[in-house]
Each structure stands twice: as structure tokens, then as C-alpha cells.
N, C-alpha and C. Protein backbone atom coordinates (compact mmCIF):
# COMPACT_ATOMS: atom_id res chain seq x y z
N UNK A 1 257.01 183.53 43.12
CA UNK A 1 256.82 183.87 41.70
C UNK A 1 257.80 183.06 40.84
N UNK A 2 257.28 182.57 39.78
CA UNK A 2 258.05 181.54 38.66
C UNK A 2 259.31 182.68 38.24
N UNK A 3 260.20 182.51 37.83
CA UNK A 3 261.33 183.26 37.14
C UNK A 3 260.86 183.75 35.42
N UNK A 4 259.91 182.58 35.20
CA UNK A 4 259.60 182.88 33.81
C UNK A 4 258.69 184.18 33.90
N UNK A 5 257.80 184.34 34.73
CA UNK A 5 256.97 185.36 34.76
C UNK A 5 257.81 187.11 35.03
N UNK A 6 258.96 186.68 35.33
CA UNK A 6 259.42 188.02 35.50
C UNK A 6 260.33 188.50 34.10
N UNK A 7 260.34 187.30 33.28
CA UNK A 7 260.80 187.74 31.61
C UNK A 7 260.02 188.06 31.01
N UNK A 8 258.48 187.56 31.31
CA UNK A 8 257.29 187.88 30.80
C UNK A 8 257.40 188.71 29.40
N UNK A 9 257.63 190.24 29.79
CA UNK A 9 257.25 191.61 28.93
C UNK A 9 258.69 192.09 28.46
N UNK A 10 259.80 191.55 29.13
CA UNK A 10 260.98 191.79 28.52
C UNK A 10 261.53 191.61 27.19
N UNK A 11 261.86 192.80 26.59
CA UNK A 11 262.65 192.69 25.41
C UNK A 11 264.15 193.52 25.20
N UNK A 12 265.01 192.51 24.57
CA UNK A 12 266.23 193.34 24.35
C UNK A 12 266.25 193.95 23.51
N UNK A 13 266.43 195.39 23.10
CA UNK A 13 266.70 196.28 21.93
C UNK A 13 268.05 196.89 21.47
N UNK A 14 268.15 196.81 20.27
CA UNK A 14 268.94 196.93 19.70
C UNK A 14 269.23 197.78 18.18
N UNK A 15 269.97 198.43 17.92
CA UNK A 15 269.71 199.72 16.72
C UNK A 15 270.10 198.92 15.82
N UNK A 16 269.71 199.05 14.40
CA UNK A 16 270.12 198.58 13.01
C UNK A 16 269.55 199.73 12.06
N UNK A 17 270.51 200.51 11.41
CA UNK A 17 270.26 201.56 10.88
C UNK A 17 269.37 202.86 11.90
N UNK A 18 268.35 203.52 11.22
CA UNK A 18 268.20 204.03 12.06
C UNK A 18 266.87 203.52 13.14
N UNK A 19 266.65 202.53 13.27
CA UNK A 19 265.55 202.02 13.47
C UNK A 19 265.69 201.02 14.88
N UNK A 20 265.03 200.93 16.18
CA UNK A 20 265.56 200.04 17.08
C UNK A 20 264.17 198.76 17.26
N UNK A 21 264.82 197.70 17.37
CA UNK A 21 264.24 196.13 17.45
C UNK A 21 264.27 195.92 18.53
N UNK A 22 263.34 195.06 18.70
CA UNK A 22 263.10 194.21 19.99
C UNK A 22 262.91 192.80 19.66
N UNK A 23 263.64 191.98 20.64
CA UNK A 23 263.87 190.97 20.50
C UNK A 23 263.82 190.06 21.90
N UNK A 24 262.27 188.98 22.25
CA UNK A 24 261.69 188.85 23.23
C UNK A 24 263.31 187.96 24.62
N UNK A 25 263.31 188.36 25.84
CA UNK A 25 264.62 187.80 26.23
C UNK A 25 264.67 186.58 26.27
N UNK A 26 263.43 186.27 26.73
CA UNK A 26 262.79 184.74 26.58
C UNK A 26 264.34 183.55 25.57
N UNK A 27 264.35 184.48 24.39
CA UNK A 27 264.98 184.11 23.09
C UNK A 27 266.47 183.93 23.67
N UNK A 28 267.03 185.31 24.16
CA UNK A 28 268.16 185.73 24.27
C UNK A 28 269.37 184.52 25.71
N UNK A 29 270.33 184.27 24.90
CA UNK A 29 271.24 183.49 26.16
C UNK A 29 272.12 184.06 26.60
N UNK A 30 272.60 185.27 25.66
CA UNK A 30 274.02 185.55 26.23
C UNK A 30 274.17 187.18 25.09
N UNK A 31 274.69 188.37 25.70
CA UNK A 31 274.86 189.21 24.54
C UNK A 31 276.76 189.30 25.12
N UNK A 32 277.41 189.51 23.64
CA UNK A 32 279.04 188.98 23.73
C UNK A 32 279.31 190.23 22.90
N UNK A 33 280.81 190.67 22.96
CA UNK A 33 281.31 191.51 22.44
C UNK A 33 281.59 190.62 20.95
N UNK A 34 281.48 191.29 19.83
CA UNK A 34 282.05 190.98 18.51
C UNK A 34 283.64 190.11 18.74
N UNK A 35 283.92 189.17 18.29
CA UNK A 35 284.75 188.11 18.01
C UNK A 35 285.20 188.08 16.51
N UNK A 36 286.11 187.21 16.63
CA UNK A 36 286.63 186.98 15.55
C UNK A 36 285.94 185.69 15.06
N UNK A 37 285.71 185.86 13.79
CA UNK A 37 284.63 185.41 12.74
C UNK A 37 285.40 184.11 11.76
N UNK A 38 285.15 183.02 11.66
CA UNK A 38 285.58 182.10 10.43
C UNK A 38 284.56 182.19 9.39
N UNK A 39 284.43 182.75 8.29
CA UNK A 39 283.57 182.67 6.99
C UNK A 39 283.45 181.38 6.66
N UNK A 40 281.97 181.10 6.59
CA UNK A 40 281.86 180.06 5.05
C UNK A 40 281.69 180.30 4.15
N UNK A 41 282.35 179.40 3.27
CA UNK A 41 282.36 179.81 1.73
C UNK A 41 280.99 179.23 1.29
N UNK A 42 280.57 180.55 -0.22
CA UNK A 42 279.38 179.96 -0.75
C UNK A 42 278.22 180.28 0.43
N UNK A 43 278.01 181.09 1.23
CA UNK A 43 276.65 180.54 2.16
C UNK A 43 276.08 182.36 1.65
N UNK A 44 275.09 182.88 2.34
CA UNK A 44 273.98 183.68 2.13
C UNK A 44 274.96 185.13 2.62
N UNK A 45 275.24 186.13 1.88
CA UNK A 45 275.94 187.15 2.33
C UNK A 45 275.65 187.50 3.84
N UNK A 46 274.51 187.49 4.43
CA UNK A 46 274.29 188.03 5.62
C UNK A 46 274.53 187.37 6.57
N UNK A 47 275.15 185.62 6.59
CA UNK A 47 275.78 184.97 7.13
C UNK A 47 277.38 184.89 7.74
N UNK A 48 277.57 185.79 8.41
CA UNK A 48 279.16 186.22 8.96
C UNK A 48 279.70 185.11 8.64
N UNK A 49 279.51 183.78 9.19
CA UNK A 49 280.40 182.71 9.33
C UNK A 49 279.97 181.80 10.52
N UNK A 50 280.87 181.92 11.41
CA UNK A 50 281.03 180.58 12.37
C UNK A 50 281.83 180.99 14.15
N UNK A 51 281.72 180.90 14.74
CA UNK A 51 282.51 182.01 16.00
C UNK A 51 282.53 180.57 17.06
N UNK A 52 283.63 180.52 17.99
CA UNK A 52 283.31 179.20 18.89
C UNK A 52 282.92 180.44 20.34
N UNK A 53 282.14 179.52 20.90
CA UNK A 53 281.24 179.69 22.30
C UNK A 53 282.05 179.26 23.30
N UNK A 54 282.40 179.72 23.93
CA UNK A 54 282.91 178.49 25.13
C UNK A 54 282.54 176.73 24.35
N UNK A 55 283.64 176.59 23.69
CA UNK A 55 283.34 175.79 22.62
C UNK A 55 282.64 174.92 21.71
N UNK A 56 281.28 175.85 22.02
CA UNK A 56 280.42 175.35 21.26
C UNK A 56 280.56 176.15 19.50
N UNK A 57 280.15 175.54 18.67
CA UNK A 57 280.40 175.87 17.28
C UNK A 57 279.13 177.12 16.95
N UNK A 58 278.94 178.26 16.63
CA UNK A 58 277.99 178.92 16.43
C UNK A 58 278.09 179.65 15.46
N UNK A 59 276.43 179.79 14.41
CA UNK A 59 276.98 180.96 13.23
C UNK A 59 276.09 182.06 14.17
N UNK A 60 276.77 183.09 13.19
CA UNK A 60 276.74 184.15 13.15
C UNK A 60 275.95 185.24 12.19
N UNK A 61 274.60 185.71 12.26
CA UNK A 61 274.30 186.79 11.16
C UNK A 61 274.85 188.16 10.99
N UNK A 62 274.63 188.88 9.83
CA UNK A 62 274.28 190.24 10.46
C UNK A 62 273.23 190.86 10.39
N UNK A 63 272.38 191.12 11.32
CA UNK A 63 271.35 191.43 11.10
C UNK A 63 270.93 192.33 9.97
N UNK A 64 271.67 193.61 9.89
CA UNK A 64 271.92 194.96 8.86
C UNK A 64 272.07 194.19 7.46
N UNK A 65 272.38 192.98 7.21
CA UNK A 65 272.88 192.54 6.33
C UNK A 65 271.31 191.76 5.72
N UNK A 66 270.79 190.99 6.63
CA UNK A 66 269.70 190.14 6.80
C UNK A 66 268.28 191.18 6.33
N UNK A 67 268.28 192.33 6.92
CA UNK A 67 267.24 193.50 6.55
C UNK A 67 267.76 193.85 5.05
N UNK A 68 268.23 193.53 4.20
CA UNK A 68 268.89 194.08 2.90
C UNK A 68 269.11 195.92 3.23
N UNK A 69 270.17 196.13 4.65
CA UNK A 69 270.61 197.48 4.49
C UNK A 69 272.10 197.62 4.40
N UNK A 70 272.37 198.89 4.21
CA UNK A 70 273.80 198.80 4.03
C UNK A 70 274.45 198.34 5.01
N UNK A 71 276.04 197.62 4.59
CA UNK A 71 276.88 196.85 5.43
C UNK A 71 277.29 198.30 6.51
N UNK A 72 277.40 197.34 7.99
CA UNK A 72 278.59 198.91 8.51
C UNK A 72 279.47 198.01 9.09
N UNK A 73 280.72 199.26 9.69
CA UNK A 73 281.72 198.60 10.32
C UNK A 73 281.85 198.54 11.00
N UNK A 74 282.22 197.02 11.92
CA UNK A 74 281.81 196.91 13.31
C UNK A 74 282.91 197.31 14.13
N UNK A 75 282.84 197.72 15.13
CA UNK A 75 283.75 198.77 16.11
C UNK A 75 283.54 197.90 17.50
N UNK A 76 283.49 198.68 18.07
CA UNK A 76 283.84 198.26 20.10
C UNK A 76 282.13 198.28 20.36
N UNK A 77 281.57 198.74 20.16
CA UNK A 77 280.12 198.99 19.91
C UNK A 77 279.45 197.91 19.31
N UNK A 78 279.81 196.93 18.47
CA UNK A 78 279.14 196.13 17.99
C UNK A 78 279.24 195.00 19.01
N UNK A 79 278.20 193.91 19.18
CA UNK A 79 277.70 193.43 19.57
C UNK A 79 277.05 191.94 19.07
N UNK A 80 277.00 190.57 19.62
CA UNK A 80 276.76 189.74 19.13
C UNK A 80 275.68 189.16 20.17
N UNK A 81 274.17 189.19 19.65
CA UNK A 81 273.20 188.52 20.40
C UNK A 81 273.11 187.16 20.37
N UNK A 82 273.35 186.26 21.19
CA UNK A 82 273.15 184.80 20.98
C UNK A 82 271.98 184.34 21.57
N UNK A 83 270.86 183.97 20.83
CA UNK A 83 270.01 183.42 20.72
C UNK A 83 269.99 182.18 20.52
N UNK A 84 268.65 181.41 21.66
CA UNK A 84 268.04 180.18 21.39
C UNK A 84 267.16 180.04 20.52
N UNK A 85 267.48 179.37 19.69
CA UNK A 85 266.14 178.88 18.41
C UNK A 85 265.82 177.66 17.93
N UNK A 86 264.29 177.07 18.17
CA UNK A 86 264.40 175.69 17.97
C UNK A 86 265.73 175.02 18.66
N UNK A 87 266.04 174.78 19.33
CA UNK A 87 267.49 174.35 20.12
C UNK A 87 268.31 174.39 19.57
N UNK A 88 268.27 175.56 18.51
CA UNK A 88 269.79 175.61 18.23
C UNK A 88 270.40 177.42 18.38
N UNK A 89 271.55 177.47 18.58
CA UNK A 89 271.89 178.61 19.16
C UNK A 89 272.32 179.00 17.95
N UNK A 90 272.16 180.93 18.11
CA UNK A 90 272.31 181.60 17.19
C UNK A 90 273.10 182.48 17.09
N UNK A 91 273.90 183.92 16.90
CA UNK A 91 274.56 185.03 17.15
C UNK A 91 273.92 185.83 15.78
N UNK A 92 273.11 187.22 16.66
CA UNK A 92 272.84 188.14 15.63
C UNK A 92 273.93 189.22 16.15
N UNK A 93 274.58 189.49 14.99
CA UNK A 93 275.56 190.62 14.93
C UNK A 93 274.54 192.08 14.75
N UNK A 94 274.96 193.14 15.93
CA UNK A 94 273.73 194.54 16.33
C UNK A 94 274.95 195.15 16.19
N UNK A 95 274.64 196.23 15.77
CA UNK A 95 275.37 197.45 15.64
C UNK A 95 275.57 198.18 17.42
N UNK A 96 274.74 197.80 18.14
CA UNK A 96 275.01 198.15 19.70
C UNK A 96 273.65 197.61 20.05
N UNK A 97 273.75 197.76 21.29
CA UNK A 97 272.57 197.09 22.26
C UNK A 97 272.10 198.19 22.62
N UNK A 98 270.61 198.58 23.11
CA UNK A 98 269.94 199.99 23.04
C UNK A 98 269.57 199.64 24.86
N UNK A 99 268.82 198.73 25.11
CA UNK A 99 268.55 198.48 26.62
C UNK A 99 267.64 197.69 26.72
N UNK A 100 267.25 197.06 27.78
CA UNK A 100 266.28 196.15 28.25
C UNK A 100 265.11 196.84 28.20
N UNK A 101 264.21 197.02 27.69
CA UNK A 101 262.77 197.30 28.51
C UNK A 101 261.27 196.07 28.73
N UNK A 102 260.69 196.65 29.16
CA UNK A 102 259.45 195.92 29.31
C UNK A 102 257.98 196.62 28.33
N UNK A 103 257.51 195.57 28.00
CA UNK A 103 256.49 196.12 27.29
C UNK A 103 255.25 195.17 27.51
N UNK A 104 254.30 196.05 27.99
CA UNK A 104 253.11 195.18 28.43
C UNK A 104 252.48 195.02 27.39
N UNK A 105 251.49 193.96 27.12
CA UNK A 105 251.19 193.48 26.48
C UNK A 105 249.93 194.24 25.05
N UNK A 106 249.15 195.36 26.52
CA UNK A 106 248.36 196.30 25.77
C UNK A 106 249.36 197.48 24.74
N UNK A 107 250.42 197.35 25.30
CA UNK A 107 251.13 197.81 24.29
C UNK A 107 251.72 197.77 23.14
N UNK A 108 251.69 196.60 22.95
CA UNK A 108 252.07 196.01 21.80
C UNK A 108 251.01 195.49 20.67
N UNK A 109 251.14 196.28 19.06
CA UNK A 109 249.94 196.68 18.37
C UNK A 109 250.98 195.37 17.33
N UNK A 110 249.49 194.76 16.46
CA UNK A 110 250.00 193.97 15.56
C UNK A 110 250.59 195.04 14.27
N UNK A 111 251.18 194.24 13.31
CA UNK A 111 252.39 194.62 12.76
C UNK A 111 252.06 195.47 11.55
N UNK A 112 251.58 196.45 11.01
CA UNK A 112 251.06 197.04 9.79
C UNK A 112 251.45 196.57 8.66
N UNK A 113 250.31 195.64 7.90
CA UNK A 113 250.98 194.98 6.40
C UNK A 113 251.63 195.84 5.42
N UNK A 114 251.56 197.41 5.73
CA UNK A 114 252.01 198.17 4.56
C UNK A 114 253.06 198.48 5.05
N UNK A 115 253.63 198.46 3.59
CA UNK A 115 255.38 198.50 2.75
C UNK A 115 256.25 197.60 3.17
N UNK A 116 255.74 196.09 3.27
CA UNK A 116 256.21 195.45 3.66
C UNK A 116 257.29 194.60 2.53
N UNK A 117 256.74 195.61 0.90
CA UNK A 117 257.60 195.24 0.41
C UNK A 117 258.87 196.32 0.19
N UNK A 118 258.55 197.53 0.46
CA UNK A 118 259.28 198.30 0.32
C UNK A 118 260.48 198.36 1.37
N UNK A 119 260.35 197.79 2.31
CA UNK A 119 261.36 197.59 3.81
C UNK A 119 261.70 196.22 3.96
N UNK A 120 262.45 195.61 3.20
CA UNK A 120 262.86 193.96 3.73
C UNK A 120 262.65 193.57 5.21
N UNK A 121 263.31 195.03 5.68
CA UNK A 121 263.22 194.22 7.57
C UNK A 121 261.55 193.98 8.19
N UNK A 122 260.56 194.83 7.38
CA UNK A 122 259.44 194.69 8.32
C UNK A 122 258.84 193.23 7.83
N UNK A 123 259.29 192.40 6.85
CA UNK A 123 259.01 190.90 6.87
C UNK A 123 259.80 190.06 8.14
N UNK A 124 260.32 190.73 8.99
CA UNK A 124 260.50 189.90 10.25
C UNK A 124 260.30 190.14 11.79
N UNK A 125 259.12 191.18 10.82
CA UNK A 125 258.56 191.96 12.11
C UNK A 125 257.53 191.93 12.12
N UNK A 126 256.72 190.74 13.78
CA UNK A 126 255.61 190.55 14.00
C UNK A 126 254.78 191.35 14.86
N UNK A 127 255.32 192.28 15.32
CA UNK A 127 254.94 193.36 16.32
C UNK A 127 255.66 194.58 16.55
N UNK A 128 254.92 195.64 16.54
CA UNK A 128 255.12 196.83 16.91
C UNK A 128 255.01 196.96 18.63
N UNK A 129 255.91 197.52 19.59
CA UNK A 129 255.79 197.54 20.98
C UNK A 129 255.85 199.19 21.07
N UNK A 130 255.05 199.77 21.59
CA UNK A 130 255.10 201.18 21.86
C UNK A 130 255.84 201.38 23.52
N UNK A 131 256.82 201.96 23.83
CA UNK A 131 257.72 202.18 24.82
C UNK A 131 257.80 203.75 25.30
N UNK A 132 256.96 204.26 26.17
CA UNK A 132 257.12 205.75 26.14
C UNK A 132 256.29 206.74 24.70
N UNK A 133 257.20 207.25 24.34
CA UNK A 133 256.55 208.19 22.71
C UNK A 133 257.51 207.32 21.81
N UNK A 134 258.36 206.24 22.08
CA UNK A 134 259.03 205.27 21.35
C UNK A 134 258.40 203.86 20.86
N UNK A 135 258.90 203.47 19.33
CA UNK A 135 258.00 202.27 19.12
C UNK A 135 259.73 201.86 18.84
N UNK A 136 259.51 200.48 19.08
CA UNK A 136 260.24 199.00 18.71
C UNK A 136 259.49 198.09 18.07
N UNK A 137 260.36 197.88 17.03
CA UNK A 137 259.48 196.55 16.03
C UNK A 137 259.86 195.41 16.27
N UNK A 138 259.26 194.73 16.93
CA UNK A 138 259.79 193.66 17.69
C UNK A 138 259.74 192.19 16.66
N UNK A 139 260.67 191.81 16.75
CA UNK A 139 261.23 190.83 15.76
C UNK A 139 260.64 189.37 15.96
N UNK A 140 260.31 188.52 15.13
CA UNK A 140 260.11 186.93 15.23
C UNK A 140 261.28 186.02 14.29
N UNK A 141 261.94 185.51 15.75
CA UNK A 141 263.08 184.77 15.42
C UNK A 141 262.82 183.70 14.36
N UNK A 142 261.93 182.81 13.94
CA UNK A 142 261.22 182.34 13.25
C UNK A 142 261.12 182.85 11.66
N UNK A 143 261.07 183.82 11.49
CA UNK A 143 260.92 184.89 10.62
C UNK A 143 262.29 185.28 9.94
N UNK A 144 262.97 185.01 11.20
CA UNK A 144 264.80 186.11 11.16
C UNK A 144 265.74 185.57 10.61
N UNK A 145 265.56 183.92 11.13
CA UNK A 145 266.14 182.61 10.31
C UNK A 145 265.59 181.17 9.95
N UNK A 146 266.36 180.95 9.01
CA UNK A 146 265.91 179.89 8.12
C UNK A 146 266.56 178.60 8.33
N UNK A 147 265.89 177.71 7.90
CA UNK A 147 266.82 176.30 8.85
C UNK A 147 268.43 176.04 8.28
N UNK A 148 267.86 176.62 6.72
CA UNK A 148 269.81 176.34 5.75
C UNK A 148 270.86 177.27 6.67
N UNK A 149 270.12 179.23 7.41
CA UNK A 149 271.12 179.50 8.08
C UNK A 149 271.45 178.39 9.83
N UNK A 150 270.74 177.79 10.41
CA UNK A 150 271.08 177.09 11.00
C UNK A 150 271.78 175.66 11.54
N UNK A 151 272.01 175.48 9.93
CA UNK A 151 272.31 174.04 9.98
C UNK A 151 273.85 173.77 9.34
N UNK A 152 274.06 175.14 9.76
CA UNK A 152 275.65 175.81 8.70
C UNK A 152 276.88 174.88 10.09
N UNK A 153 276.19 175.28 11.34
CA UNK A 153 277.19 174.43 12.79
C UNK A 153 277.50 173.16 12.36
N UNK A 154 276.00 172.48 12.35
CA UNK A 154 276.15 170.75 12.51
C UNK A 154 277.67 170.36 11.01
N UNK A 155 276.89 171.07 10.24
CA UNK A 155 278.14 170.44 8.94
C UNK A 155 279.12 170.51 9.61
N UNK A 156 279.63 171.65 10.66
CA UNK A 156 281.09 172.09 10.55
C UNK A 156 281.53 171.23 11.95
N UNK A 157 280.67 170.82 12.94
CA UNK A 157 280.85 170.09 13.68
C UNK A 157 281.01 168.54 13.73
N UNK A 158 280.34 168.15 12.09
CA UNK A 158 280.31 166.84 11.83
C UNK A 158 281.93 166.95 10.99
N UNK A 159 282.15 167.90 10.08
CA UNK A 159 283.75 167.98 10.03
C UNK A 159 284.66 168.08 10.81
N UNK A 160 285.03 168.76 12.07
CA UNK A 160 285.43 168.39 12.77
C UNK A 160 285.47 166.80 13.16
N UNK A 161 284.01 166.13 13.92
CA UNK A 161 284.14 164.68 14.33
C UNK A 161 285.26 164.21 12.83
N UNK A 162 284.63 164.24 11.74
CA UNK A 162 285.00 163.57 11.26
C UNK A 162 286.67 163.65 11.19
N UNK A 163 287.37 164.82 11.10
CA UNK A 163 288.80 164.97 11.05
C UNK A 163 289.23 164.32 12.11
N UNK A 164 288.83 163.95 13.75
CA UNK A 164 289.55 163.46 14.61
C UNK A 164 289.23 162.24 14.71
């Protein structure tokens, strides 16, 4: 059996307010305890900043921030998802990690267009996954970020080259 086929139906979930996401693992490279954060100045409030990887340069969202909900404070519990996107790596800041599950495919219902203005977060939500008597709104990374939040590294990595 391929390795890919056993990520298949996997999604990582994760709470943001009161509400838990799924986010396909496929996506996911690494989940890290909260770090210490360098801000950029001037960039999109929901943009933490900048965090090094085993020294790779990476920003950072917050997701809670990204859904237009209230800020919280991150504790021992918080959590930084690093995601692959378009080849470039990501860190969504989660209020905690909820668990792995699997969700087959008949389970997962497309995304209900209503109140999609009334809920910022359900504009980055392409699927509903039903889990048990539990639903997860399962997220499209695509959706989650935008190329200006991704392209916040290269500047800071081309500053760097350039300082040495």
C-alpha cells in the first residue's frame, strides 16, 4: 500500500473559538509548541510575524485572528500548525490541537452558502466533515492564505542575504 493512501481521509483538528476545523494532513508538516514570534511591521493584523524552523524563515498566522474573532491568549496549549502551501511553508497559530481523525469521503457534505457573510471563518471553509454526532468545517488552505501573507519570508530572507 502507497503511504499516500493511508493519509487519504485524514484530518488534523483543531478548536478556534468555539468551533473545531479540519485541516487535510496531506497539508500538515509538523505541529510545534508556540515560539517566540518576530513581528512585522505594517503587515495584516492576523499575521503574528516571522518564527525560525530549524532555520528555515517562517510566518506565522493566527488563525482566531484570520476568522475576524476575538484575539486570545496563548498559553502552553497553544499550538503552531506548519503547513505546506504551494511550496511554501506556513505556521497557523490554534488555540490547541483537538485530534487526528479520519473522515470518509461519504461523509463529508459540501459547504452551506448561508451566512457566509455573517461568519468570516465560513469563507475558508470548503467542507463540512461529519465525525460521529460531530461536524468539522474543514478548511481550504487556498482560501486561508493569500500570496502577500506568504511572501512576508522571501523579503526577510532576501534581507538577511543581503546583510551578509
Amino acid at each position: 500500500m502507497v503511504e499516500h493512501d493511508t493519509q487519504k481521509d485524514k484530518y488534523v483538528t483543531f478548536k478556534a473559538g468555539s468551533e473545531y476545523f479540519g485541516l487535510k494532513i496531506e497539508y500538515v508538516n509538523d505541529i510545534i509548541v508556540s515560539q517566540e514570534i518576530t513581528e512585522i511591521p505594517e503587515s495584516e493584523d492576523y499575521i503574528k510575524g516571522l518564527i525560525n524552523l530549524r532555520g528555515k524563515i517562517i510566518p506565522v498566522i493566527d488563525v482566531r485572528l484570520r476568522f475576524q474573532m476575538e484575539p486570545f491568549e496563548y498559553n502552553d496549549r497553544t499550538c503552531i500548525i506548519v503547513i505546506n502551501y504551494r511550496d511554501n511553508v506556513v505556521g497557523l497559530i490554534v488555540e490547541n490541537i483537538a485530534e487526528v481523525v479520519e473522515i470518509q469521503e461519504e461523509n463529508i457534505l459540501p459547504s452551506p452558502s448561508i451566512n457566509k457573510t455573517d461568519r468570516p471563518q465560513n469563507n475558508f471553509v470548503y467542507a463540512i466533515g461529519k465525525v460521529g454526532d460531530q461536524v468539522k468545517l474543514l478548511l481550504d488552505p487556498n482560501k486561508l492564505l493569500n500570496d502577500e501573507d506568504i511572501s512576508a519570508p522571501d523579503q526577510a530572507n532576501e534581507l538577511k542575504m543581503n546583510e551578509d
